[in-house]
Protein backbone atom coordinates (compact mmCIF):
# COMPACT_ATOMS: atom_id res chain seq x y z
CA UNK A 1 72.55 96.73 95.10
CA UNK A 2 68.87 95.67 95.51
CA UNK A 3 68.61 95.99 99.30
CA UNK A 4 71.30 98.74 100.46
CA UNK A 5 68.37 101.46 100.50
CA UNK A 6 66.46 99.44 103.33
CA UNK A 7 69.17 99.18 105.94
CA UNK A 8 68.85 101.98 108.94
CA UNK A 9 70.95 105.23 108.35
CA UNK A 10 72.85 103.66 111.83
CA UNK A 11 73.25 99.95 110.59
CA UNK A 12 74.39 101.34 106.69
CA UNK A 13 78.14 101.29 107.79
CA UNK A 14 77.80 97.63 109.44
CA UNK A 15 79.06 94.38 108.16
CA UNK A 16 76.41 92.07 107.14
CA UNK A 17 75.97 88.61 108.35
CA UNK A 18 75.96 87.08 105.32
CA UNK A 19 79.27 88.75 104.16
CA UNK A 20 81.41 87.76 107.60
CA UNK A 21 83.36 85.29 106.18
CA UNK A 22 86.43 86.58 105.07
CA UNK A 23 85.71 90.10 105.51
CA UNK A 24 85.78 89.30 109.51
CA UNK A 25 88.78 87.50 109.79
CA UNK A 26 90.35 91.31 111.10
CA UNK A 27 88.82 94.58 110.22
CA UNK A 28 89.60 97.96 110.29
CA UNK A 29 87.11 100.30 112.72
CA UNK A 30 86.94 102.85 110.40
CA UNK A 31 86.46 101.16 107.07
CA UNK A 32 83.29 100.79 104.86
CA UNK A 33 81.08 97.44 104.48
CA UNK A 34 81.11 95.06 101.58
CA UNK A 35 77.73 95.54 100.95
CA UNK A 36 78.86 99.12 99.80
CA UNK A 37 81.25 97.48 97.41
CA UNK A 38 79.12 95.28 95.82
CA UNK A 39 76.29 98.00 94.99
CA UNK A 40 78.83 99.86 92.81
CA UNK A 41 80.28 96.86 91.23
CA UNK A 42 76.41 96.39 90.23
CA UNK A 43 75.94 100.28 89.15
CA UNK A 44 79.15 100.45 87.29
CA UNK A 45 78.50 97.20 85.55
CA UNK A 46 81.97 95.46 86.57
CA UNK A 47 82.37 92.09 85.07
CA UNK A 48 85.23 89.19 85.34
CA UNK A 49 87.55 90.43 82.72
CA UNK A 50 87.66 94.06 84.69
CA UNK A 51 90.19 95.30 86.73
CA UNK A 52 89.23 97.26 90.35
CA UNK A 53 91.65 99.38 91.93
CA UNK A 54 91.71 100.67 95.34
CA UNK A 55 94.34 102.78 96.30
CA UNK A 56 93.49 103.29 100.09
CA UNK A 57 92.82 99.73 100.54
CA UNK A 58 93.50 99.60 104.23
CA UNK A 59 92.50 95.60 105.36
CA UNK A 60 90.59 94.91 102.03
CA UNK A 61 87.35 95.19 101.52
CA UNK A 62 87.05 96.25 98.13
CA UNK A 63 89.70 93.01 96.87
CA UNK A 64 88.29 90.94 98.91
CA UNK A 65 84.40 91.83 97.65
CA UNK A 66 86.14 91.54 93.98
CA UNK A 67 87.62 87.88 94.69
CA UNK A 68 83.93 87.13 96.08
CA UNK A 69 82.44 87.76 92.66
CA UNK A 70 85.17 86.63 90.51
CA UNK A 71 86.43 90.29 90.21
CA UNK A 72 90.72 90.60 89.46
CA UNK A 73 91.41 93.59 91.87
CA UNK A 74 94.42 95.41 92.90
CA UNK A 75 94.74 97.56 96.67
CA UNK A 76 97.15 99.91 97.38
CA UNK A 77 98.49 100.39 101.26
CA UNK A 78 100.92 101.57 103.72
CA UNK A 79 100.02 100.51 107.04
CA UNK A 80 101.79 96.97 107.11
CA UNK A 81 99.33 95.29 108.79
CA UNK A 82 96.38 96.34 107.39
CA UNK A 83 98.50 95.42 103.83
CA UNK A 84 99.14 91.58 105.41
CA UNK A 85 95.25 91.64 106.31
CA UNK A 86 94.69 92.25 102.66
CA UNK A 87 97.44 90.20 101.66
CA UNK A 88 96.24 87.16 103.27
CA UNK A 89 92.40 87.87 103.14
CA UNK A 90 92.13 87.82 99.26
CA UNK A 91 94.63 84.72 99.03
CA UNK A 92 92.08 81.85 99.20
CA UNK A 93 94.05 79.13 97.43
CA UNK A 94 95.18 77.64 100.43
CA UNK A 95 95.95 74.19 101.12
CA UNK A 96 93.42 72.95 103.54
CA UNK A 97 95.75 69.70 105.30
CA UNK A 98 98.66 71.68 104.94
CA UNK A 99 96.72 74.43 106.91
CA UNK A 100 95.63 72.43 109.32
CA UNK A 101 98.92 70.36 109.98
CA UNK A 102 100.43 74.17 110.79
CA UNK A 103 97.51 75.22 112.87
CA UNK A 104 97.54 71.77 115.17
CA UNK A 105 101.32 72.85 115.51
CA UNK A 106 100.80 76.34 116.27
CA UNK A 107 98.90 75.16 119.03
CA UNK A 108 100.22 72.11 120.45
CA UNK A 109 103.38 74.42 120.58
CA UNK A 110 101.79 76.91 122.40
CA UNK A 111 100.43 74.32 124.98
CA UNK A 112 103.72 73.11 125.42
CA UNK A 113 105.40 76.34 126.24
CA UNK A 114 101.96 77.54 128.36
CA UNK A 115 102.67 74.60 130.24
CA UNK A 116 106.33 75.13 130.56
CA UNK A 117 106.55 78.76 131.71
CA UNK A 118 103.63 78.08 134.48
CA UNK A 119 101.29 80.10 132.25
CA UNK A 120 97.11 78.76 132.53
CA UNK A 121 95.02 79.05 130.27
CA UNK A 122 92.14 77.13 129.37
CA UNK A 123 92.58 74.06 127.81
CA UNK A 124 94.51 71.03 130.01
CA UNK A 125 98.40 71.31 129.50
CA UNK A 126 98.15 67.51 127.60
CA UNK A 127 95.54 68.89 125.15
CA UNK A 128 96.45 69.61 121.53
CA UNK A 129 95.50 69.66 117.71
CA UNK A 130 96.70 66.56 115.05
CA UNK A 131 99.65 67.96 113.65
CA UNK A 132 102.01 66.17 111.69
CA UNK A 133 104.52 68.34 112.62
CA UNK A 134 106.79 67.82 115.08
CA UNK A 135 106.25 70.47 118.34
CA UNK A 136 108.77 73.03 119.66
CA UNK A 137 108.79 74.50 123.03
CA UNK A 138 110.19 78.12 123.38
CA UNK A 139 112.82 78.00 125.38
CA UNK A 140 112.09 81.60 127.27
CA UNK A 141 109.39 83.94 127.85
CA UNK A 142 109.48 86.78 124.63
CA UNK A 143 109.85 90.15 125.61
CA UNK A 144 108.91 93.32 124.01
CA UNK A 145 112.13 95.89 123.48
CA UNK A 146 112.13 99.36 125.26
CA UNK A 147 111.44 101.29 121.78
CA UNK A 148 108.49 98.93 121.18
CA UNK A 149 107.15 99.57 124.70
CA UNK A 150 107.20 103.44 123.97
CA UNK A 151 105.51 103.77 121.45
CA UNK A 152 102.34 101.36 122.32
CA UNK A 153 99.58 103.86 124.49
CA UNK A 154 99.79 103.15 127.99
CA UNK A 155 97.49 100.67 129.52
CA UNK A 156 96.63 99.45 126.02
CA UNK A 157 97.54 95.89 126.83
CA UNK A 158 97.85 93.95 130.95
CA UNK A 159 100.99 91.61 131.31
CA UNK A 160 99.73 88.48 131.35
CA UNK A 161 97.77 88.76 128.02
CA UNK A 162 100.90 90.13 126.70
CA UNK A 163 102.90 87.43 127.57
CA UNK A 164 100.06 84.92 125.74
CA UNK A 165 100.36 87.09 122.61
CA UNK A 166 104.10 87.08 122.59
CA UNK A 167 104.87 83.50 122.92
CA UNK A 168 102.05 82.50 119.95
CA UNK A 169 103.65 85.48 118.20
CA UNK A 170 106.95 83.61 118.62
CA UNK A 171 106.00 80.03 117.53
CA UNK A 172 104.12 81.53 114.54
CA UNK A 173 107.47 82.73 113.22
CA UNK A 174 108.97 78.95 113.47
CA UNK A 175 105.96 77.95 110.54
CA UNK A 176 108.55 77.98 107.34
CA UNK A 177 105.63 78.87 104.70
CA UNK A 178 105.19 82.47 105.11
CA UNK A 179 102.12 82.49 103.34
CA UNK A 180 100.58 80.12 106.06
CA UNK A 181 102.68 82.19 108.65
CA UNK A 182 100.43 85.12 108.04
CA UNK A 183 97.36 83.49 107.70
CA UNK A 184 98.11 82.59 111.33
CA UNK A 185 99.39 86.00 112.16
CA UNK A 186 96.27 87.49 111.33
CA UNK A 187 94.58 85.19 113.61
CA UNK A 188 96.70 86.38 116.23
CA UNK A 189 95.90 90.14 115.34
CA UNK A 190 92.25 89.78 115.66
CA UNK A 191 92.90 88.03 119.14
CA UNK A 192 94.41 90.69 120.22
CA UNK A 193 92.01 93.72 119.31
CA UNK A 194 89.13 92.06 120.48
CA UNK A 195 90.50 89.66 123.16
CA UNK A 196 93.89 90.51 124.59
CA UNK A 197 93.94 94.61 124.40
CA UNK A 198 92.29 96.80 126.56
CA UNK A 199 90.82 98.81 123.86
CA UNK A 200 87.54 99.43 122.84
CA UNK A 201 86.30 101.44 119.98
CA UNK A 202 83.72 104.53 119.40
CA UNK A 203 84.82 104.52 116.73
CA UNK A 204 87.91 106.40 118.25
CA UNK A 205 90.39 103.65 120.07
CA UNK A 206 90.55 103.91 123.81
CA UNK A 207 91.75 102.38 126.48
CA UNK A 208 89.00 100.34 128.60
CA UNK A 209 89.25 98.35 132.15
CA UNK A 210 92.48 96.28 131.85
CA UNK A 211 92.01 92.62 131.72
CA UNK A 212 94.34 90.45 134.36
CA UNK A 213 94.14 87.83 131.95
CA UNK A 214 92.20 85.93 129.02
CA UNK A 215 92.04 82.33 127.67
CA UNK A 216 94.01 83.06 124.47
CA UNK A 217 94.24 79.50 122.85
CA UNK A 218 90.51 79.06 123.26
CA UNK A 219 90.01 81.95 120.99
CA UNK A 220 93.05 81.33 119.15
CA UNK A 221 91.51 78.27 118.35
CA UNK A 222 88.34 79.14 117.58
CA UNK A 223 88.87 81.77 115.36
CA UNK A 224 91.58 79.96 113.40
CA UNK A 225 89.05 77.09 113.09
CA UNK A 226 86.34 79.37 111.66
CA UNK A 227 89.14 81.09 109.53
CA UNK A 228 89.96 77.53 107.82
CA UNK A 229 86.55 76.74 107.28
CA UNK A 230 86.29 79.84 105.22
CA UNK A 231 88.86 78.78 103.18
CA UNK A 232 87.37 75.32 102.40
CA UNK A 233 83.99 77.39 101.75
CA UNK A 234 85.21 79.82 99.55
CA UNK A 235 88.71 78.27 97.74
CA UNK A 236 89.94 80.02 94.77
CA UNK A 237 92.40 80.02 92.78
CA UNK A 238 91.05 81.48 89.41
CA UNK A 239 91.05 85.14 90.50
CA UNK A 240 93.86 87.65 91.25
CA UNK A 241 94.54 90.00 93.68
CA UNK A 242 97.40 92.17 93.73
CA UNK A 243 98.11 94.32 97.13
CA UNK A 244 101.22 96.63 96.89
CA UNK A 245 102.73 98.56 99.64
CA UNK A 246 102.58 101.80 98.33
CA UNK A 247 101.48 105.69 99.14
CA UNK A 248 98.28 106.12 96.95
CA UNK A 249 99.35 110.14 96.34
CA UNK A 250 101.48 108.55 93.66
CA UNK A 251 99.95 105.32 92.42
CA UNK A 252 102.42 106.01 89.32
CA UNK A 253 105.52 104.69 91.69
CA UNK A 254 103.95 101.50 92.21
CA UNK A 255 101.61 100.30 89.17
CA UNK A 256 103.54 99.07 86.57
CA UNK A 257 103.24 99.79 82.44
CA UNK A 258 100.31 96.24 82.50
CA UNK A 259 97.87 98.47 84.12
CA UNK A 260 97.93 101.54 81.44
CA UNK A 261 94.21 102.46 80.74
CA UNK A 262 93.26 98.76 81.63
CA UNK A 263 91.35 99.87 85.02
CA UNK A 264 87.70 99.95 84.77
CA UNK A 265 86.86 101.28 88.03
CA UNK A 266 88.13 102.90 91.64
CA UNK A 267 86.06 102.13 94.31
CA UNK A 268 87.77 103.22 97.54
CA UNK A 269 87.48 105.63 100.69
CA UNK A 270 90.55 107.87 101.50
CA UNK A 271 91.43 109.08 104.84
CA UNK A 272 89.03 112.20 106.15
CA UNK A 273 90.49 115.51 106.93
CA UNK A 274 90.17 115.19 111.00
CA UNK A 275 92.11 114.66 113.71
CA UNK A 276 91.88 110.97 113.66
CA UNK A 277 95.48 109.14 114.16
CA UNK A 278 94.86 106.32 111.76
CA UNK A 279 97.85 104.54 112.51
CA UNK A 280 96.93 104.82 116.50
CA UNK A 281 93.84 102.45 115.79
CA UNK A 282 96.28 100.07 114.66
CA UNK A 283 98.71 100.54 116.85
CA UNK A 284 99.07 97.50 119.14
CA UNK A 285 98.72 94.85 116.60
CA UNK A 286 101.36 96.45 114.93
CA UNK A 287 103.72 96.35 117.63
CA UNK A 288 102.84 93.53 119.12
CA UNK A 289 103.58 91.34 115.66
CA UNK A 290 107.06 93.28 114.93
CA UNK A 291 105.67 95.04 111.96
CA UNK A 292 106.22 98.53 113.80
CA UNK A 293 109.54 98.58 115.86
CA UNK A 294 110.59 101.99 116.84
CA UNK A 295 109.42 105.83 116.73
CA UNK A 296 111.32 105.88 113.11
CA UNK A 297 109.60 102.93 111.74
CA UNK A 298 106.02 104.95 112.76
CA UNK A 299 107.50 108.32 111.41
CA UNK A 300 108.47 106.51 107.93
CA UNK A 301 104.67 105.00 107.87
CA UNK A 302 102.73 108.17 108.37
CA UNK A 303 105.02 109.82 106.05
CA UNK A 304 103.36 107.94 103.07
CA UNK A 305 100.04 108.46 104.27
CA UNK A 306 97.91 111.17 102.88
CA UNK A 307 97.95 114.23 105.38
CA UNK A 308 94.76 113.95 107.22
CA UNK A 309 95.55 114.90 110.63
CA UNK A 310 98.12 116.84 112.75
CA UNK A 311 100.02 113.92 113.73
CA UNK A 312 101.25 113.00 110.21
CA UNK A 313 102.15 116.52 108.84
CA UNK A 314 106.22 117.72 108.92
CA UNK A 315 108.27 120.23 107.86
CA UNK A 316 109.19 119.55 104.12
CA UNK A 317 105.51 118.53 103.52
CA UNK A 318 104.01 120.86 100.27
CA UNK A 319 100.78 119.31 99.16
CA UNK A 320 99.15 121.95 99.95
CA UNK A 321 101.40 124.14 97.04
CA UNK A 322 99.27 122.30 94.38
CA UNK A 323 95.60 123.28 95.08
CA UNK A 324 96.76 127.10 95.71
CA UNK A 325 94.32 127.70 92.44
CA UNK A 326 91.31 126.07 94.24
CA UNK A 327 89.47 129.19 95.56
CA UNK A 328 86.82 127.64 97.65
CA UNK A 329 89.84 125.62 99.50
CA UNK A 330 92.14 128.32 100.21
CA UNK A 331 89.22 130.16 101.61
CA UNK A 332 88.46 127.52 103.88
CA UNK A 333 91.67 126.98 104.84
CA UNK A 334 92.38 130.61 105.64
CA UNK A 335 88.64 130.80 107.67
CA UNK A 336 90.34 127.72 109.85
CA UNK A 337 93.48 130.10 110.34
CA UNK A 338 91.83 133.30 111.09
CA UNK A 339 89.29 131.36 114.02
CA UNK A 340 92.72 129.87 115.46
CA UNK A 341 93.77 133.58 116.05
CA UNK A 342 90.52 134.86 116.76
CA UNK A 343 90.35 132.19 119.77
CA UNK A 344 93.82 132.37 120.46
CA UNK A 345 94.76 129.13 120.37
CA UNK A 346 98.33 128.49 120.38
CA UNK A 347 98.76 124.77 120.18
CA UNK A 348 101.31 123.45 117.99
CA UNK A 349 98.49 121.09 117.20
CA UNK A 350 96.05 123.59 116.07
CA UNK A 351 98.25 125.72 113.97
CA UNK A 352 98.89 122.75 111.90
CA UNK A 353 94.87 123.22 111.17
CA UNK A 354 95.18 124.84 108.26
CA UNK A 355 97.72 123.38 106.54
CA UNK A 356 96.06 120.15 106.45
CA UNK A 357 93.07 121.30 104.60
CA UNK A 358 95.31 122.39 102.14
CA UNK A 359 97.97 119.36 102.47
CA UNK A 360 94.52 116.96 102.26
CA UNK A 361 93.42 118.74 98.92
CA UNK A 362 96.25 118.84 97.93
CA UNK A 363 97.45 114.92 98.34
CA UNK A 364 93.98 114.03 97.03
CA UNK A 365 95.23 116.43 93.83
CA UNK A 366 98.29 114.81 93.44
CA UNK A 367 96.34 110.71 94.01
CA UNK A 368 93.95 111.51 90.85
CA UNK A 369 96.49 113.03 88.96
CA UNK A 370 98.88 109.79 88.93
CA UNK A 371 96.03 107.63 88.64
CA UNK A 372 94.37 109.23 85.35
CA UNK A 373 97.16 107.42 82.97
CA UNK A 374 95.90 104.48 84.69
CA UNK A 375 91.94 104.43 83.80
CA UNK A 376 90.31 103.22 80.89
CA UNK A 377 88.19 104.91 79.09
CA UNK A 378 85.05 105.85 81.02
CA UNK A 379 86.35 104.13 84.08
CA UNK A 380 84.06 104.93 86.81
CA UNK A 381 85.15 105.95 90.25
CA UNK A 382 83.50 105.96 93.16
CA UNK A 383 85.19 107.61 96.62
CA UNK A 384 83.39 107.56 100.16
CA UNK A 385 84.19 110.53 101.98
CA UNK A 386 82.98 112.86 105.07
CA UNK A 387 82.55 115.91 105.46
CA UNK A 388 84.29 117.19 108.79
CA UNK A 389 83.96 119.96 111.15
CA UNK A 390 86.83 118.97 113.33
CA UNK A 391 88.80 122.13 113.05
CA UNK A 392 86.85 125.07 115.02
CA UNK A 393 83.87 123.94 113.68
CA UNK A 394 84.57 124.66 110.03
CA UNK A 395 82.27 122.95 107.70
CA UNK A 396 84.46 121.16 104.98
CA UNK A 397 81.70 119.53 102.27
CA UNK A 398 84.72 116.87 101.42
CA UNK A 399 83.22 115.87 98.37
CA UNK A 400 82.41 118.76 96.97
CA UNK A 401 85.78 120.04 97.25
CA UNK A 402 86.80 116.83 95.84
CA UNK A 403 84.69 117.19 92.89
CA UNK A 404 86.01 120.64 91.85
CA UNK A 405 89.36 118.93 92.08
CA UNK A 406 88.77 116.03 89.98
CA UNK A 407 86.85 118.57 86.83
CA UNK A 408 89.91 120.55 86.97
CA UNK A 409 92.05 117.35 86.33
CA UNK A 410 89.52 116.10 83.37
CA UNK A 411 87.04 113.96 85.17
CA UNK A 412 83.66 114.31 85.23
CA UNK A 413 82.10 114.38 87.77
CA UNK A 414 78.48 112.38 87.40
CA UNK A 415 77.16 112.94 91.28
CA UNK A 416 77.50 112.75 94.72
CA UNK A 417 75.61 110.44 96.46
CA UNK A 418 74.71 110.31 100.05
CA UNK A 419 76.22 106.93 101.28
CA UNK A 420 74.67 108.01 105.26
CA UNK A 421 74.85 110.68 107.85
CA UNK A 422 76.90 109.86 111.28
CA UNK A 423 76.90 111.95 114.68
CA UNK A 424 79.97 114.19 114.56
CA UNK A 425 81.74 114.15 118.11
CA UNK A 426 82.75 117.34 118.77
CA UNK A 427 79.64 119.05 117.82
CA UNK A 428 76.46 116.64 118.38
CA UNK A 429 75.70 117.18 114.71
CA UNK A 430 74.79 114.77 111.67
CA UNK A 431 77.31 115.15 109.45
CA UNK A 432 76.94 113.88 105.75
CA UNK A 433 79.28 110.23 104.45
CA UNK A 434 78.86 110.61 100.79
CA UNK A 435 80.16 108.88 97.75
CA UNK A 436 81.83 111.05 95.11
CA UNK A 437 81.10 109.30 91.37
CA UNK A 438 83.54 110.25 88.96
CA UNK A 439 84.49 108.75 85.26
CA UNK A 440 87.70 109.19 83.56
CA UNK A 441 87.31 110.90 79.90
């Protein structure tokens, strides 16, 4: 992409003005930028009557950069609300009125309960949207359930923001067309990571001065507005997006026989090997919409997510049985091991250390395996990944390991290209973000 080699090593990762629309509407911290996505659709020569796959999707990025330039695209996710994000941010076929009718009664029914319950906000209690609908008034105050309260990090959220967030929540489920419901719901989830919570990002999540209160229907309003307009701006209904719920370790369990050898290219960026919690980042939107109800729920969900961290690793997991053969990985994972001892650390935490390098290697082993049926010939495949030294300071050169990985499975590998370098943590060091190519022969 004519451009990409201008922007600052420390702007590379941002979102570009020009491509907020859409992209915006709710992000993920630790994703990639679209500009990233279209400078390999350009070097890998993707055209209309392609197919892009990403299998690590996460809130859709590289569909919705595909429905931007008339790209079909399919994206593979667990994490149910990045999946709805994706879900609802590549479906741009929406009826505008019809929109608009449910938006003016979203919020006229907020008003009304606001108003009812003694709760302020904003806007006068008599103000509210042209809605053809007619208005409903909740008839108590939504609560959250003890399970759901457990599992959300303390201080993440105040009570009176959480009380806004729970009655919109609750009048958004009265809207009958679900695919309008969760245009509105991700609305909601954006208000509430950058307006509600008391969260802030670095780009770990963490919990920042709590908030006594906000004006949630001004922003509710506003960013619905500007949501709508995008629609209008961009409509279409000429290209398809598919988004499957689905653990991209086996892509083979959830692609179906019409996408044998018809992909062209993989353009995607799996989970690091760290100690990042991915499903932590997302963890009071989750709650707070109902899409995560109890400890099982959140158990289930990192349980199809590649092992990346201590936090998602149990007892029956053995990823790490198929890249026993991988010398360089064993190695490392055996020089994590031996500094554990040698420092005597005991945690249950850090003797898991170890076995994710090798459960990490070892999902990635089993993701390009399933997806090789999958590929057309000389698909091309491009992967953003870190390296990491997040486990006693053990360099792991991701890609590279990657790459040995993918020849022994048949790819080739045709480079690795640095993507940009970012401050590691722990260690005050620049750390290389790189983007494995690979092509399917």
């Amino acid at each position: 992409m004519s451009g990409v080699t201008e922007i600052r090593n420390a702007s590379r990762n941002n979102t570009l003005v020009d491509d907020s629309p859409v992209h915006s509407w709710y992000q993920f911290v630790l994703g990639y930028p679209p500009h990233l996505v279209r400078q390999y659709l350009t070097k890998f020569k993707i055209v209309s009557t392609d197919i892009v796959l990403d299998p690590f999707c996460g809130t859709g990025t590289t569909p919705v950069e595909c429905i931007k330039n008339c790209i079909a695209s399919c994206g593979i996710e667990p994490n149910p609300i990045a999946r709805l994000a994706s879900k609802v941010k590549t479906t741009l076929d929406l009826d505008i009125d019809l929109l608009n009718d449910y938006f003016g009664y979203v919020y006229g029914s907020a008003v009304l309960s606001f108003d009812r319950f003694g709760i302020k906000d904003d806007f006068p209690p008599l103000y509210r949207l042209d809605t053809n609908y007619d208005l409903v008034c909740l008839r108590g105050i939504p609560t959250l359930s003890e399970e759901q309260r457990r599992i959300i990090p303390e201080g993440f959220i105040s009570s009176k923001p959480l009380i806004k967030v729970l009655v919109l929540r609750d009048i958004i489920r009265t809207v009958d067309d679900p695919t309008i419901r969760d245009f509105l719901t991700i609305s909601l989830a954006k208000l509430i990571v950058k307006k509600a919570g008391n969260i802030g990002f670095g780009p770990e999540i963490y919990k920042t001065k709590p908030k006594d209160d906000i004006n949630a229907l001004a922003y509710f309003a506003s960013n619905t507005s500007s949501m709508i307009q995008d629609v209008e701006a961009m409509h279409n209904d000429s290209v398809h997006s598919t988004i499957l719920d689905g653990d991209a370790r086996h892509v083979d369990k959830y692609l179906d026989a019409s996408y044998l050898k018809r992909i062209k290219s993989v353009i995607t960026s799996p989970p690091y090997p760290n100690e990042k919690d991915y499903t932590r980042s997302t963890r009071l939107e989750s709650v707070l919409l109902g899409l995560i109800n109890d400890r099982k729920e959140l158990r289930n969900l990192k349980e199809d997510l590649l092992r990346s961290n201590s936090r998602n690793v149990f007892v029956n997991d053995s990823d790490g049985d198929y890249i026993r053969q991988f010398e360089r990985i064993e190695s490392l994972a055996n020089e994590v091991e031996n500094k554990r001892i040698s420092k005597n650390k005991n945690s249950g935490f850090e003797k898991m250390y170890h076995k994710i390098v090798r459960h990490y290697f070892g999902g990635m082993f089993l993701h390009l395996q399933s997806l090789k049926p999958y590929l057309a010939e000389e698909a091309k495949l491009a992967y953003v990944v870190g390296d990491q030294m997040s486990y006693f300071q053990t360099p792991i050169p991701t890609a590279e390991l990657l790459s040995d990985i993918a020849e022994a499975l048949g790819y080739v590998v045709k480079g690795i290209e640095l993507w940009r370098t970012r401050l590691s943590t722990a260690t005050k060091l620049q750390l290389n973000e790189n983007v494995l190519i690979l092509e399917n022969s």
